[in-house]
C-alpha atoms as a PDB file:
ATOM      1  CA  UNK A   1     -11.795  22.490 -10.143  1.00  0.00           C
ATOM      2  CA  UNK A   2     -15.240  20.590 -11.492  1.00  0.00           C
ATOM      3  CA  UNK A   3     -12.726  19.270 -14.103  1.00  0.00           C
ATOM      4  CA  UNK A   4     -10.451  17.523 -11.728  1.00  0.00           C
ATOM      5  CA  UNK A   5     -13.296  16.590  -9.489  1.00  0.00           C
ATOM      6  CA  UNK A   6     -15.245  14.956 -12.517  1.00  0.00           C
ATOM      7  CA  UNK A   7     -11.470  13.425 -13.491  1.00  0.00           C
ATOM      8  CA  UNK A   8     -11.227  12.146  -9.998  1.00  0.00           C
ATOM      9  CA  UNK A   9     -14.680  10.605  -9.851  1.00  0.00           C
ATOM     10  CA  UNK A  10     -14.169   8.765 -13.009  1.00  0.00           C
ATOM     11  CA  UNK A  11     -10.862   7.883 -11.387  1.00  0.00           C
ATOM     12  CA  UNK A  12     -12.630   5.681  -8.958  1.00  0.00           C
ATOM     13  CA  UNK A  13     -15.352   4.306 -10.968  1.00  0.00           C
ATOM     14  CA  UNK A  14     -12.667   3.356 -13.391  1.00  0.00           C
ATOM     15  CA  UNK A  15     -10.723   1.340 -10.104  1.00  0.00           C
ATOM     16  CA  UNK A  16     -13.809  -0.432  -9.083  1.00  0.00           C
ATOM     17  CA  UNK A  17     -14.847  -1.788 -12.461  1.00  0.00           C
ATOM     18  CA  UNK A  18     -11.397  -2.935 -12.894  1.00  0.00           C
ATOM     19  CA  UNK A  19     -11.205  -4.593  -9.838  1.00  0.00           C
ATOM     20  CA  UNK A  20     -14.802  -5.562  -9.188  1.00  0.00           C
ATOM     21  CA  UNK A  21     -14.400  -9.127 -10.620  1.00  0.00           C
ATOM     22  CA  UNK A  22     -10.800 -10.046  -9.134  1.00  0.00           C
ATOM     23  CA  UNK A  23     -10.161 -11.605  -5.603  1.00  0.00           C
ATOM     24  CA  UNK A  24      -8.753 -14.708  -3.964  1.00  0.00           C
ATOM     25  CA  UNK A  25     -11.291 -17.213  -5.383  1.00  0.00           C
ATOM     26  CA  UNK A  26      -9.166 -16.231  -8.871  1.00  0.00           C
ATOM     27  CA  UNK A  27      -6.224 -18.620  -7.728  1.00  0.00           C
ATOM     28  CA  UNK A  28      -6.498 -22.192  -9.392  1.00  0.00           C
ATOM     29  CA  UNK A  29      -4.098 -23.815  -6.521  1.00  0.00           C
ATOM     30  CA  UNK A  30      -2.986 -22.192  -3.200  1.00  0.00           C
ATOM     31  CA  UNK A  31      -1.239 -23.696   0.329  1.00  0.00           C
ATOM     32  CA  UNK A  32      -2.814 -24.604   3.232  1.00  0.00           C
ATOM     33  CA  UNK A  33      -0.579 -22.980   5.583  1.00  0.00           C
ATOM     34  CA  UNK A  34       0.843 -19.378   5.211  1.00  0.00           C
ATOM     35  CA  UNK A  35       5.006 -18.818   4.566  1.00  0.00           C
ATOM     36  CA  UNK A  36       6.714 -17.268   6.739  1.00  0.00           C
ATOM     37  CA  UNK A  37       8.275 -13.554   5.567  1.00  0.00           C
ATOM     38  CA  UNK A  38      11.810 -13.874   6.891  1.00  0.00           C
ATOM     39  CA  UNK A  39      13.671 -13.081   4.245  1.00  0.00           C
ATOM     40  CA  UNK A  40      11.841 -10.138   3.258  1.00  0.00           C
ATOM     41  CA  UNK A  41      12.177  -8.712   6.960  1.00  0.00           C
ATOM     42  CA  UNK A  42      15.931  -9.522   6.346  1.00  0.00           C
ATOM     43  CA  UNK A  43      16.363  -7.559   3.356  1.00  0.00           C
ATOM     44  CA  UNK A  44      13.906  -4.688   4.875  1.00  0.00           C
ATOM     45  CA  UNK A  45      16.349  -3.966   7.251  1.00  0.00           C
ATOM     46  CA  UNK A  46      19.254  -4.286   5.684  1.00  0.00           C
ATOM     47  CA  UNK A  47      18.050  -1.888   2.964  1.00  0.00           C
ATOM     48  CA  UNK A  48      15.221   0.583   4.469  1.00  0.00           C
ATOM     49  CA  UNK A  49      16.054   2.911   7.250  1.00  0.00           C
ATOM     50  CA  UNK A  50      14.211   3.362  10.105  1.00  0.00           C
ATOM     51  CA  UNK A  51      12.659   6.525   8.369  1.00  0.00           C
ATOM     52  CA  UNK A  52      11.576   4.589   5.296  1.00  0.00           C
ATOM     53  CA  UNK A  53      14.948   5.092   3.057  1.00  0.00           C
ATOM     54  CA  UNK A  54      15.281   2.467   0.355  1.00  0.00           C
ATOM     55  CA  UNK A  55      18.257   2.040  -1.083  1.00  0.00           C
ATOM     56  CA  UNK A  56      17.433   0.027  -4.447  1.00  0.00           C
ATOM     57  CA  UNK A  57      21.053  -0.310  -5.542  1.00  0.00           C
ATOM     58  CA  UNK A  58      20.814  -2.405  -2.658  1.00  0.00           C
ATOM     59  CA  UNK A  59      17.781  -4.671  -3.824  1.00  0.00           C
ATOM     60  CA  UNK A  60      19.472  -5.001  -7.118  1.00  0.00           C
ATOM     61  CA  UNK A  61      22.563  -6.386  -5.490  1.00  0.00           C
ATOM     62  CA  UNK A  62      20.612  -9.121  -3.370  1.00  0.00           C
ATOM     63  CA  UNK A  63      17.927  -9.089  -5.963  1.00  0.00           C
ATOM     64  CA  UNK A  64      18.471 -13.208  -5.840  1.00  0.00           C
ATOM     65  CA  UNK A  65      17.319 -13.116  -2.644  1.00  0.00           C
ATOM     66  CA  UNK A  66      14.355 -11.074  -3.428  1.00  0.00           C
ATOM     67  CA  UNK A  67      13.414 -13.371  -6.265  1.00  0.00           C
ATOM     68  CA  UNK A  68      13.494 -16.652  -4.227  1.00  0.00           C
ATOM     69  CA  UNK A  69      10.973 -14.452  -1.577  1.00  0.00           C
ATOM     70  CA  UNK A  70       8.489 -13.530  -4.146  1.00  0.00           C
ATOM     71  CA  UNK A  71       8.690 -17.366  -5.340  1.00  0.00           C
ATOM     72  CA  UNK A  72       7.801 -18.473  -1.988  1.00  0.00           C
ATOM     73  CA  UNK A  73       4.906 -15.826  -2.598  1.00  0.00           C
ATOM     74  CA  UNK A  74       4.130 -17.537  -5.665  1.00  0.00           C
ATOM     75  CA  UNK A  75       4.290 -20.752  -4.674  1.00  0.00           C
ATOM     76  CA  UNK A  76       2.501 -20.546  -1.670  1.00  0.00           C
ATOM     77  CA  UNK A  77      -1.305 -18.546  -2.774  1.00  0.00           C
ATOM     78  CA  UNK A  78      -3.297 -17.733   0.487  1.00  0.00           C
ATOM     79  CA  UNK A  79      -6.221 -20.176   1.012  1.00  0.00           C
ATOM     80  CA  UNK A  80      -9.133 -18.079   1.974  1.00  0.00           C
ATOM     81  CA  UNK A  81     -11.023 -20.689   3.978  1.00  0.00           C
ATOM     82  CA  UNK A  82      -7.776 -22.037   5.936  1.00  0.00           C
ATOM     83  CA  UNK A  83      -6.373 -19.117   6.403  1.00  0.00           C
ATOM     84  CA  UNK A  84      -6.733 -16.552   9.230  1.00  0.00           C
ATOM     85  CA  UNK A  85      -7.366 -12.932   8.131  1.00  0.00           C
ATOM     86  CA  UNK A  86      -4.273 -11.717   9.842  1.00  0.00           C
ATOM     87  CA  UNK A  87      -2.251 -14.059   7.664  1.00  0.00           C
ATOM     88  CA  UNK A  88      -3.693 -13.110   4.590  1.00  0.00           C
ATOM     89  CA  UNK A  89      -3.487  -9.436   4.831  1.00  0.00           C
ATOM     90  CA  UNK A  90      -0.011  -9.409   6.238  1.00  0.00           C
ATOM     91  CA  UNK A  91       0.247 -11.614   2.765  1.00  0.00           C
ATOM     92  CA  UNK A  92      -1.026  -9.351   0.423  1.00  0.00           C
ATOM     93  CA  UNK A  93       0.820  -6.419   1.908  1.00  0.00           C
ATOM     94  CA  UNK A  94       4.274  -7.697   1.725  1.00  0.00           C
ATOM     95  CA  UNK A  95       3.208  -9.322  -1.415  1.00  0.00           C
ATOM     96  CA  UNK A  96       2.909  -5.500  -2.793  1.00  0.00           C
ATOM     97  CA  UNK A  97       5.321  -4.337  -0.994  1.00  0.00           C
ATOM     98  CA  UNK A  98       8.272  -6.437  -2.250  1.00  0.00           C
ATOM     99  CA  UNK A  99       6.872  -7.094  -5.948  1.00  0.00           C
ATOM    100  CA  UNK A 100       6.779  -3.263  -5.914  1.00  0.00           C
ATOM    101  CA  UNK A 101      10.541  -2.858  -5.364  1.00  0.00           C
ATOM    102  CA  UNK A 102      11.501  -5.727  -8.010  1.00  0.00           C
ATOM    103  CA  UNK A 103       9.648  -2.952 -10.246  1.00  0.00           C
ATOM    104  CA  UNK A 104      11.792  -0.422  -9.270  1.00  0.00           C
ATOM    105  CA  UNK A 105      14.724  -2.331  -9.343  1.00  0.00           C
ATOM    106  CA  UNK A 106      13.981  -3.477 -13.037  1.00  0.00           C
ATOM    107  CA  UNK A 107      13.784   0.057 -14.094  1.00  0.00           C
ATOM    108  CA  UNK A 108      16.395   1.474 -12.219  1.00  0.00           C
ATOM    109  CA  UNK A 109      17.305   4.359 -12.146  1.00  0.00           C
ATOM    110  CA  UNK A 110      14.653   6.314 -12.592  1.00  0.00           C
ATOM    111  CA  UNK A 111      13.344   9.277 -10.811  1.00  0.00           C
ATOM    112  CA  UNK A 112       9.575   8.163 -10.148  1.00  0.00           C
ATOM    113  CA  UNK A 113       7.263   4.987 -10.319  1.00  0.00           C
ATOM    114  CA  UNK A 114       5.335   6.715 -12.569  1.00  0.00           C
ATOM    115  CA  UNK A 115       7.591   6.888 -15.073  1.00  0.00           C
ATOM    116  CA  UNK A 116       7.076   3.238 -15.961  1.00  0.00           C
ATOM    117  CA  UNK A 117       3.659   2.597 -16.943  1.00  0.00           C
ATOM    118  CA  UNK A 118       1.720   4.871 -19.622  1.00  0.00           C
ATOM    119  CA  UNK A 119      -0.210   7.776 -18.530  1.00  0.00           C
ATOM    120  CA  UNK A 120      -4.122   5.985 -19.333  1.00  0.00           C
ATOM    121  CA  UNK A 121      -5.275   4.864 -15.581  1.00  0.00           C
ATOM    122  CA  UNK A 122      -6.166   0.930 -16.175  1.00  0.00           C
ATOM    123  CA  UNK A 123      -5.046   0.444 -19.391  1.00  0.00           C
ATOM    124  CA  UNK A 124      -0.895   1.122 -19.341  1.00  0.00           C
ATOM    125  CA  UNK A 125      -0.410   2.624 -16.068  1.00  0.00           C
ATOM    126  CA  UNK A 126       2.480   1.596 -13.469  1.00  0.00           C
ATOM    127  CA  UNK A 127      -0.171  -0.568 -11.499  1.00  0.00           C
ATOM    128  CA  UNK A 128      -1.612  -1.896 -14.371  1.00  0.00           C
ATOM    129  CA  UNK A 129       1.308  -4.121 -15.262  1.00  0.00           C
ATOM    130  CA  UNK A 130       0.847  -7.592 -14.956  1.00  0.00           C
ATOM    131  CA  UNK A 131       3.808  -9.183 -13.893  1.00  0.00           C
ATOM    132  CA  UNK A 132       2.933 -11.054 -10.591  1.00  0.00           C
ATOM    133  CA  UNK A 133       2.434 -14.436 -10.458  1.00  0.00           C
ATOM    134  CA  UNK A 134       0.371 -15.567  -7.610  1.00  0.00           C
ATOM    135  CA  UNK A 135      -1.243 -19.147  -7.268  1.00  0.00           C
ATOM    136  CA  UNK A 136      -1.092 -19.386 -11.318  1.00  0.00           C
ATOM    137  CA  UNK A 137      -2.725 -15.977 -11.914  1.00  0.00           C
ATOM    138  CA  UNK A 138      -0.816 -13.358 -13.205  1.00  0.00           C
ATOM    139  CA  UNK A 139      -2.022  -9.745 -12.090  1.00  0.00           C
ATOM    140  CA  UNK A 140      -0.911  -6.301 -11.411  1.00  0.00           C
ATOM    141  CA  UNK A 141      -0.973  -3.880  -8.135  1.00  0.00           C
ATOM    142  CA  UNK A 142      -4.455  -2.814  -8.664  1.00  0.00           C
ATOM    143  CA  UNK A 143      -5.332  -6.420  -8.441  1.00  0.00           C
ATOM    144  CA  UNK A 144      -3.737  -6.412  -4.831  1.00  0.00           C
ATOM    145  CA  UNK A 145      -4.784  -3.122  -3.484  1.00  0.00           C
ATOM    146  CA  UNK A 146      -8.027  -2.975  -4.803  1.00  0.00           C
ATOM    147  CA  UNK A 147      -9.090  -6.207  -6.094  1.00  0.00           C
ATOM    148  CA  UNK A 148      -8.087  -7.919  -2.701  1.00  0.00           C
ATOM    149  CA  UNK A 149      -7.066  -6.054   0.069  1.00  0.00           C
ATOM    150  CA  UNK A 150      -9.880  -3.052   0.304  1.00  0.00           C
ATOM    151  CA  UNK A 151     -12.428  -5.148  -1.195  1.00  0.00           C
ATOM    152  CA  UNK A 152     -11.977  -8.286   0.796  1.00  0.00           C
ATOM    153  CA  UNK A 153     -10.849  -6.956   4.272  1.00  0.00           C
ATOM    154  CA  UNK A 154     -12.055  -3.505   4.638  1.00  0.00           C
ATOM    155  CA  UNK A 155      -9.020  -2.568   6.462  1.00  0.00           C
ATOM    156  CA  UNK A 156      -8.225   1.090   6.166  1.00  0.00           C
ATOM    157  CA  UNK A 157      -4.984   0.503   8.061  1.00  0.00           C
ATOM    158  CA  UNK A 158      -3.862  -1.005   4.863  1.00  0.00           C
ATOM    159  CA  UNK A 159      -3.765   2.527   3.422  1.00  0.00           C
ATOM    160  CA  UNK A 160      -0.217   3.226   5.598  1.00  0.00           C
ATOM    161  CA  UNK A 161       1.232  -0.101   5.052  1.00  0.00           C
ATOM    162  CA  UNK A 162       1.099  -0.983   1.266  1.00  0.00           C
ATOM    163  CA  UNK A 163       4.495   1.847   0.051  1.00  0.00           C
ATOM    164  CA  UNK A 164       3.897   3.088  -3.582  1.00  0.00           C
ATOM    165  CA  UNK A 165       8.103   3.814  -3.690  1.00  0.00           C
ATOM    166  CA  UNK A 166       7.027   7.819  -3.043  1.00  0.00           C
ATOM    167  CA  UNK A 167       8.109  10.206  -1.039  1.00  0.00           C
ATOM    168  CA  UNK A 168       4.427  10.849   0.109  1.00  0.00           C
ATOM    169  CA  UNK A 169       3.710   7.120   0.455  1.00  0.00           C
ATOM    170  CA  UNK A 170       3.593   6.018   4.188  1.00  0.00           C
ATOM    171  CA  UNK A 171       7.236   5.052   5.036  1.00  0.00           C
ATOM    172  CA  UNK A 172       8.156   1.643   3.742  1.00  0.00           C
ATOM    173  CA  UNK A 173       8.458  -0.280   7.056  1.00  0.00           C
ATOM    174  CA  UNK A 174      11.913  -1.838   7.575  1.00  0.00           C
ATOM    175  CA  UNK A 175      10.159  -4.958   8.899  1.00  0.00           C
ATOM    176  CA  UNK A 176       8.247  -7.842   7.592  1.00  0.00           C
ATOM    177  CA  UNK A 177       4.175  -7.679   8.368  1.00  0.00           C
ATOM    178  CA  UNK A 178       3.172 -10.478  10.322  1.00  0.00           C
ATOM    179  CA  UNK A 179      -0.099 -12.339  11.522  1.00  0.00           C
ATOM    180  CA  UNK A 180       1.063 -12.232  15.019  1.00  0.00           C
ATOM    181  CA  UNK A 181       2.254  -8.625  15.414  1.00  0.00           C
ATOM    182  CA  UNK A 182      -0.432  -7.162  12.370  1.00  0.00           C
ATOM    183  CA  UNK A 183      -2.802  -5.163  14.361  1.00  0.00           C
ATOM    184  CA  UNK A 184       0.137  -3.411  16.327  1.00  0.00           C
ATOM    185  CA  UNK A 185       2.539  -2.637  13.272  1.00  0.00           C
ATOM    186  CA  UNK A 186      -0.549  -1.300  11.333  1.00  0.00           C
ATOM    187  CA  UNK A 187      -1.614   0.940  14.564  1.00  0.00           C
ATOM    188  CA  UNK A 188       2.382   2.120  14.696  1.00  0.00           C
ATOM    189  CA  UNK A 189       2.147   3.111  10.716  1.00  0.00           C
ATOM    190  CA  UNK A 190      -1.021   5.126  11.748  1.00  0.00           C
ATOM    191  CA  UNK A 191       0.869   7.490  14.014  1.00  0.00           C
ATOM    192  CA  UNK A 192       4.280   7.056  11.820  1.00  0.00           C
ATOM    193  CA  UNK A 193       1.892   8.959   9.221  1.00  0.00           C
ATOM    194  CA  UNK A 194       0.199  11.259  10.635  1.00  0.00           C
ATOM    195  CA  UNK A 195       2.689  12.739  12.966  1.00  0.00           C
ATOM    196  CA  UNK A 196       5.064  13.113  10.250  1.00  0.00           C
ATOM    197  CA  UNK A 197       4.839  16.855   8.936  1.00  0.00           C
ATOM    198  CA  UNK A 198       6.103  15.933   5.668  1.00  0.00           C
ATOM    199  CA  UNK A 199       3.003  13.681   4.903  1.00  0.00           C
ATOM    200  CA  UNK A 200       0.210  15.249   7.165  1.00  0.00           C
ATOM    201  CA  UNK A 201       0.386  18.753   8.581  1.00  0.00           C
ATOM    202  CA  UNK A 202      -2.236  18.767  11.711  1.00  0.00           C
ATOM    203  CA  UNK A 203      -0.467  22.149  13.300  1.00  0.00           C
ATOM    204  CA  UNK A 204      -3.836  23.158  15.300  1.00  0.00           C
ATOM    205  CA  UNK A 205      -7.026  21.593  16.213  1.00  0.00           C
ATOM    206  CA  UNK A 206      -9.080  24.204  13.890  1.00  0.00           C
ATOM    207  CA  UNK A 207      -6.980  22.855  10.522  1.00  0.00           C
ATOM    208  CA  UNK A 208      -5.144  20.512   8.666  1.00  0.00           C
ATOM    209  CA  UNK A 209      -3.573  19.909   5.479  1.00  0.00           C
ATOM    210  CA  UNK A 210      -3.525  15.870   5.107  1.00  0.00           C
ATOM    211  CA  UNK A 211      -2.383  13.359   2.993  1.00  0.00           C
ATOM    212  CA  UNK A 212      -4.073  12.874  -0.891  1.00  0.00           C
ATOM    213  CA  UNK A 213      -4.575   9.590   0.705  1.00  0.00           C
ATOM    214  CA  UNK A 214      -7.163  10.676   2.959  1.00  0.00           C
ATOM    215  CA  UNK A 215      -9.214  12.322   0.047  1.00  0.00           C
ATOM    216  CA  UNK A 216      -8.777   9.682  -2.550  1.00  0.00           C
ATOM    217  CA  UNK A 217     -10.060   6.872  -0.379  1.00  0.00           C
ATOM    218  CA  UNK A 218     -11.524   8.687   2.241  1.00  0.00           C
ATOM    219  CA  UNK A 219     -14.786   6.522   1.878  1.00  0.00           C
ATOM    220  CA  UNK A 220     -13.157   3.434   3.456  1.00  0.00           C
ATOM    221  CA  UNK A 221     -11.937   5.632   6.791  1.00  0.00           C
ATOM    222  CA  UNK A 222     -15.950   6.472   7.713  1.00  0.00           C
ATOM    223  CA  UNK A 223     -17.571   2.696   8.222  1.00  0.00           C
ATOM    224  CA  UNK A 224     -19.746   3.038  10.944  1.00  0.00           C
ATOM    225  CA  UNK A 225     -20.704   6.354  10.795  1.00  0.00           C
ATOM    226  CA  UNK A 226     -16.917   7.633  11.386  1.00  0.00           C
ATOM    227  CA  UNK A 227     -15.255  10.360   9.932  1.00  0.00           C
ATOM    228  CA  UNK A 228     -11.957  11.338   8.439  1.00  0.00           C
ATOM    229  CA  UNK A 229     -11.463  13.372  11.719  1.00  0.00           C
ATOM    230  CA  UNK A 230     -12.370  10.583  14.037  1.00  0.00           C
ATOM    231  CA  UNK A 231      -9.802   8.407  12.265  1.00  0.00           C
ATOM    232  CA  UNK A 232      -6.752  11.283  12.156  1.00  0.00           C
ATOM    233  CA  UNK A 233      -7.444  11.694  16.249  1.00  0.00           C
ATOM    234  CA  UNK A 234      -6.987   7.938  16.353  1.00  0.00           C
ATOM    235  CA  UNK A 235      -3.151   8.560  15.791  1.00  0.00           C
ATOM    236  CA  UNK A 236      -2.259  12.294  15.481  1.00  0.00           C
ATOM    237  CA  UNK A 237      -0.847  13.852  18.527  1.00  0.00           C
ATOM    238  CA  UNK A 238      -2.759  16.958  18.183  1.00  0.00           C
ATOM    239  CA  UNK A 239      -6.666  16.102  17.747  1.00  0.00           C
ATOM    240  CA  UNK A 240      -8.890  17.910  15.182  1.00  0.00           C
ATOM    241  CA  UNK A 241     -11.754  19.503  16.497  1.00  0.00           C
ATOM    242  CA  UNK A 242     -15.107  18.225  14.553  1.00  0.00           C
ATOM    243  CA  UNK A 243     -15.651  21.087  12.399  1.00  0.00           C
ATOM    244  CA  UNK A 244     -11.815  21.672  11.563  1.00  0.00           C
ATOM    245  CA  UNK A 245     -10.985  23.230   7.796  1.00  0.00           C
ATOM    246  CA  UNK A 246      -9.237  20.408   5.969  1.00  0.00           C
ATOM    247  CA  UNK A 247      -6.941  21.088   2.694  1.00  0.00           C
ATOM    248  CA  UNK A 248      -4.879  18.102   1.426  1.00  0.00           C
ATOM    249  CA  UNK A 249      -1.459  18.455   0.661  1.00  0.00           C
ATOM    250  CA  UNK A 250       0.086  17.702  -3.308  1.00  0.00           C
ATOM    251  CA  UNK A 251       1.101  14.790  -3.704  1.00  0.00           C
ATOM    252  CA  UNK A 252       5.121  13.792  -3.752  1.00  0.00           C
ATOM    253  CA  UNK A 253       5.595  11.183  -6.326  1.00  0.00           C
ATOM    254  CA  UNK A 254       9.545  11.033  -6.376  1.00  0.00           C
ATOM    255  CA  UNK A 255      11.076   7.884  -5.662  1.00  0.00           C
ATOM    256  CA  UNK A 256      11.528   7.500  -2.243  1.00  0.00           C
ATOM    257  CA  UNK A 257      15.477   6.878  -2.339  1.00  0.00           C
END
């Protein structure tokens, strides 16, 4: 146990000194005005279900369509100062979102995400590949997650919006993030994720067995003096008393196909 704590812990430290140095201000040219996602909501739901399904064999068949979306990502770099917050996050998470399935869909088939990177955490690691091109800058899905959206927006909701192609991930919505609808599809992932027994089990208010997720970045759920707890009763049907016994639940990293 003090073995995979001390792995854990070196885990993070690891993240944030990769990360600590990367954010917006990175991007030598970027647009004034933010795209619009519409043709990554159209391929969402043609190819996710409602319960966060992906079929990738059907990515790789409109994968032209998937390519000229991530261009318009490419092409179009947020612009911190002109840019509204809601814009830029909705950015960055579809940005992950849909460069993460033209990862899977380059690699395909394959049985887990994992399986494409090394096995040395910020050296040759899945999210350690650079291969997206954003404003000029080429970086990797560490870059995004960490480098950007925790670091710049402390938004925990992030944590059940950006899909790591898992079966434990939050579901993959089958809709587009948007400035205008943000803060209501980001509350609707909350209680997607933890009323779904498969990725949080909160049977009584004495216990629960939640999500890694909770425990990995369970520092960015208590700003303001919160708590994991406070945040889980935001969402989850049943509430957790104060003092309930938490356990977390392994982690599911099969592709979520």
């Amino acid at each position: 146990m003090f073995h995979f704590r001390f792995s854990y812990l070196l885990f993070l430290l690891l993240t944030l000194s990769s990360v600590s140095c990367f954010g917006q201000k990175s991007f030598s040219k970027s647009s004034a005005t933010a795209p619009d996602h519409d043709q990554w909501d159209e391929l969402l739901k043609k190819y996710v279900s409602k319960a966060g399904v992906v079929n990738y064999k059907g990515f790789i068949k409109d994968s032209v369509e998937l390519n000229k979306y991530l261009k318009l990502l490419s092409d179009n770099a947020p612009d911190r100062k002109k840019w509204s917050d809601e814009e830029q996050i909705a950015y960055w998470i579809n940005a992950y979102n849909a460069f993460t399935v033209q990862l899977i869909i380059r690699h395909y088939p394959l049985k887990s995400i994992k399986e494409i990177g090394g096995k040395i955490p910020f050296v040759n690691s899945t999210w350690d590949v650079k291969f997206i091109n954003i404003g000029g800058t080429v970086m990797d899905l560490n870059n995004v997650e960490h480098g950007i959206l925790r670091k710049e927006f402390k938004e925990p909701r992030i944590h059940y919006a950006v899909n790591c192609a898992s079966v434990s991930c939050p579901i993959l919505r089958n809709e587009a993030y948007t400035a205008a609808k943000l803060n209501s599809q980001l509350d609707d992932q909350g209680k997607l994720f933890f009323n779904d027994s498969s990725r949080n089990k909160i049977t009584s208010s004495k216990e629960a067995s939640l999500s890694k997720i909770m425990d990995w970045y369970g520092g960015d759920f208590k700003k303001g003096g919160k708590t994991v707890i406070d945040h889980v009763n935001k969402y989850s049907k049943t509430k957790l008393d104060k003092k309930a016994k938490i356990s977390y639940l392994t982690y599911d990293w099969n592709l979520n196909e």
